[in-house]
Protein backbone atom coordinates (compact mmCIF):
# COMPACT_ATOMS: atom_id res chain seq x y z
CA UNK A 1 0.00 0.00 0.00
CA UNK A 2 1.45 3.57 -0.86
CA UNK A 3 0.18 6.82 0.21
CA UNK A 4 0.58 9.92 -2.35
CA UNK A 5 -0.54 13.85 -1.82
CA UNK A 6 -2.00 15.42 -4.54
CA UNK A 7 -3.14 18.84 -5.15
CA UNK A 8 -5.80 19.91 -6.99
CA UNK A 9 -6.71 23.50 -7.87
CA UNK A 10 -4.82 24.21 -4.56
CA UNK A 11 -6.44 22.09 -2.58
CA UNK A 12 -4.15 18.72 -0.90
CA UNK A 13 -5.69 15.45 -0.95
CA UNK A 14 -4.03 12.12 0.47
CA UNK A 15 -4.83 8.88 -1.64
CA UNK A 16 -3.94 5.60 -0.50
CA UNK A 17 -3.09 3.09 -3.51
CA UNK A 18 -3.33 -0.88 -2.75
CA UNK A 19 -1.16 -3.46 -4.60
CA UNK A 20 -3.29 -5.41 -6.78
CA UNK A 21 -4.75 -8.56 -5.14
CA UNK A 22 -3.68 -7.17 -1.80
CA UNK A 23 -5.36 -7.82 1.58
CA UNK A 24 -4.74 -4.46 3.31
CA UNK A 25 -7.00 -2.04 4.71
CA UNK A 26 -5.96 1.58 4.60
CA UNK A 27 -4.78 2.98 8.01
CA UNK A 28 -7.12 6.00 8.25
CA UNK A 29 -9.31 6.65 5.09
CA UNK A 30 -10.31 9.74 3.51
CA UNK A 31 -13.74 10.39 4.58
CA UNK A 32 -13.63 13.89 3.23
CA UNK A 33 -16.47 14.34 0.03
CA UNK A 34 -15.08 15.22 -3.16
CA UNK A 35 -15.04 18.87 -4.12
CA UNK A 36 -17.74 19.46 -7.04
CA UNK A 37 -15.32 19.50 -10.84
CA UNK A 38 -14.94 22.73 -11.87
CA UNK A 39 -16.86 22.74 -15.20
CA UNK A 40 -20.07 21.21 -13.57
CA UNK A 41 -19.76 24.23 -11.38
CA UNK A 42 -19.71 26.41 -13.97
CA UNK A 43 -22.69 24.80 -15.76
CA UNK A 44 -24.80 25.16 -13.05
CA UNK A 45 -24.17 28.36 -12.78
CA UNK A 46 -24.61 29.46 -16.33
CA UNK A 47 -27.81 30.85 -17.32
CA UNK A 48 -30.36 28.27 -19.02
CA UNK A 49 -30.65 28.13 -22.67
CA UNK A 50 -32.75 30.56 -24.64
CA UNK A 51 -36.05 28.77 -25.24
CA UNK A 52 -36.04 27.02 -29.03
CA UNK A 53 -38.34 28.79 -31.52
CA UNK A 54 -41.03 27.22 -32.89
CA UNK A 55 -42.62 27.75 -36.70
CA UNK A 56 -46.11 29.12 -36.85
CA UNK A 57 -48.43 27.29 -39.20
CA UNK A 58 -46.93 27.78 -42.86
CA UNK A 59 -43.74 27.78 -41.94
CA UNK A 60 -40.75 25.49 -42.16
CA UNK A 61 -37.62 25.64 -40.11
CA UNK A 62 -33.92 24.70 -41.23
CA UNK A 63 -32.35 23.05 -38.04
CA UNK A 64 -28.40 21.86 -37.33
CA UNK A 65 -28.31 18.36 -38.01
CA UNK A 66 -25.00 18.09 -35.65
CA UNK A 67 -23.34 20.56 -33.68
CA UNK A 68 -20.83 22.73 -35.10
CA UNK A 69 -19.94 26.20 -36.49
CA UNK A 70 -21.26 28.08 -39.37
CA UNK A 71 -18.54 28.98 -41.59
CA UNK A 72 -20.76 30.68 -44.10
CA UNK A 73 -24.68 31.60 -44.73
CA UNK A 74 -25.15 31.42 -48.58
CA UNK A 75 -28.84 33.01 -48.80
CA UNK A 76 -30.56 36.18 -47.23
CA UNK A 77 -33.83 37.05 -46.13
CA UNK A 78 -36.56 37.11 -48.62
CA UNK A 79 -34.43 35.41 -50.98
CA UNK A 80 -36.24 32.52 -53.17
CA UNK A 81 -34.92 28.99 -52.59
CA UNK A 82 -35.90 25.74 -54.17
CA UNK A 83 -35.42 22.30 -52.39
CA UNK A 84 -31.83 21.31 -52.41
CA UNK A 85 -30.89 25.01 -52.57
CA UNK A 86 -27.56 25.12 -50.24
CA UNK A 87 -28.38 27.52 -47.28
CA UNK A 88 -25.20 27.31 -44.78
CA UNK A 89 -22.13 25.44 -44.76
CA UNK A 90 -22.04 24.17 -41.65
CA UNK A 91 -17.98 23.08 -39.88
CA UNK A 92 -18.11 20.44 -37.94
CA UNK A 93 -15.02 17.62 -36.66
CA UNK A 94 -13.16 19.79 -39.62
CA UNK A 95 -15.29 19.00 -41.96
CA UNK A 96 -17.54 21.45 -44.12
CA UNK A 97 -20.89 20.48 -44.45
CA UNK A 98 -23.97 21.97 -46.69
CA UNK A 99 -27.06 22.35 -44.97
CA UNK A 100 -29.63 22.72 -47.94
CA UNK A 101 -33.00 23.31 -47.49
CA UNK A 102 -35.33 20.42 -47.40
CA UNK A 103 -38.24 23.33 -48.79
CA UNK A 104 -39.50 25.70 -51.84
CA UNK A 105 -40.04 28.83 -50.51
CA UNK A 106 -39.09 32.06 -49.80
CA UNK A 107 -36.66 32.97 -46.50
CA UNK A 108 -38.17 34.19 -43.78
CA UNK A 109 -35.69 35.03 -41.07
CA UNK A 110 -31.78 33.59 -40.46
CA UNK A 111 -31.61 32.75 -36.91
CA UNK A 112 -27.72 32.34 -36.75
CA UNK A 113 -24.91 34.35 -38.23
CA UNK A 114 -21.51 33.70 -39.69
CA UNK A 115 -19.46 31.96 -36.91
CA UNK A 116 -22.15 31.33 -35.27
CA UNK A 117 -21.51 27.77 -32.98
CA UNK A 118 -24.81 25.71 -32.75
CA UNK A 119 -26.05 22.36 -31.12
CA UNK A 120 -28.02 19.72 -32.84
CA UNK A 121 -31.75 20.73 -33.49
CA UNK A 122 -30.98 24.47 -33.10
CA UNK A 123 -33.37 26.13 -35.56
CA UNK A 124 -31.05 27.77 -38.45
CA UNK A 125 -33.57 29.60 -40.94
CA UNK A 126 -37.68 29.88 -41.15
CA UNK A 127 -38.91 29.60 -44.66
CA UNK A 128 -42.30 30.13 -45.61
């Protein structure tokens, strides 16, 4: 059995490591709880996300099929598109990616910007 300190973000912790198939019992162990990881702690603080938008009858949304940032929007509002018209080209894992739309219509709003980083399912364009 071998007892280590370690610190962590300035705080000292002792950890007791037991040989493998060992029959020891650590001498005194370390009933202290774990201090919450830094990141969850920032997640819970952070604000919660901006409610999702949802299309009104006759309308048709354009949503992020993975996450990822958009390197370039390729139509504007009020602009005609057909279906298979490329809206967005969407970078994700290094890749770039064409979002066209799925739609005939004419573009309602753009609900995300060039460089914009977005999550799966995040709502990209309204046509109508």
């Amino acid at each position: 059995m071998k007892k280590y300190r370690v610190t962590v973000n300035g705080e000292v912790f002792e950890v007791v490591i037991e040989e493998h198939g060992g029959d020891q019992k650590p001498d005194k162990p370390n009933t202290r709880p774990a201090a919450a990881a830094p990141a969850q702690a920032e997640r819970e603080k952070a604000a919660p996300p901006a409610p999702k938008r949802t299309a009104a009858p006759g309308e048709n949304q354009i949503t992020a099929p993975m996450p990822g940032v958009i390197v370039d929007v390729k139509v504007a509002v009020g602009s005609e598109v057909k279906a298979g018209t490329v809206m967005f080209i969407l970078e994700a894992m290094k890749m770039e990616n064409e979002i066209q739309s799925p739609f005939e219509g004419r573009v309602k709003s753009l609900e995300v910007t060039k460089g914009a980083s977005v999550n799966t399912g995040d709502v990209l364009a309204v046509i109508e």
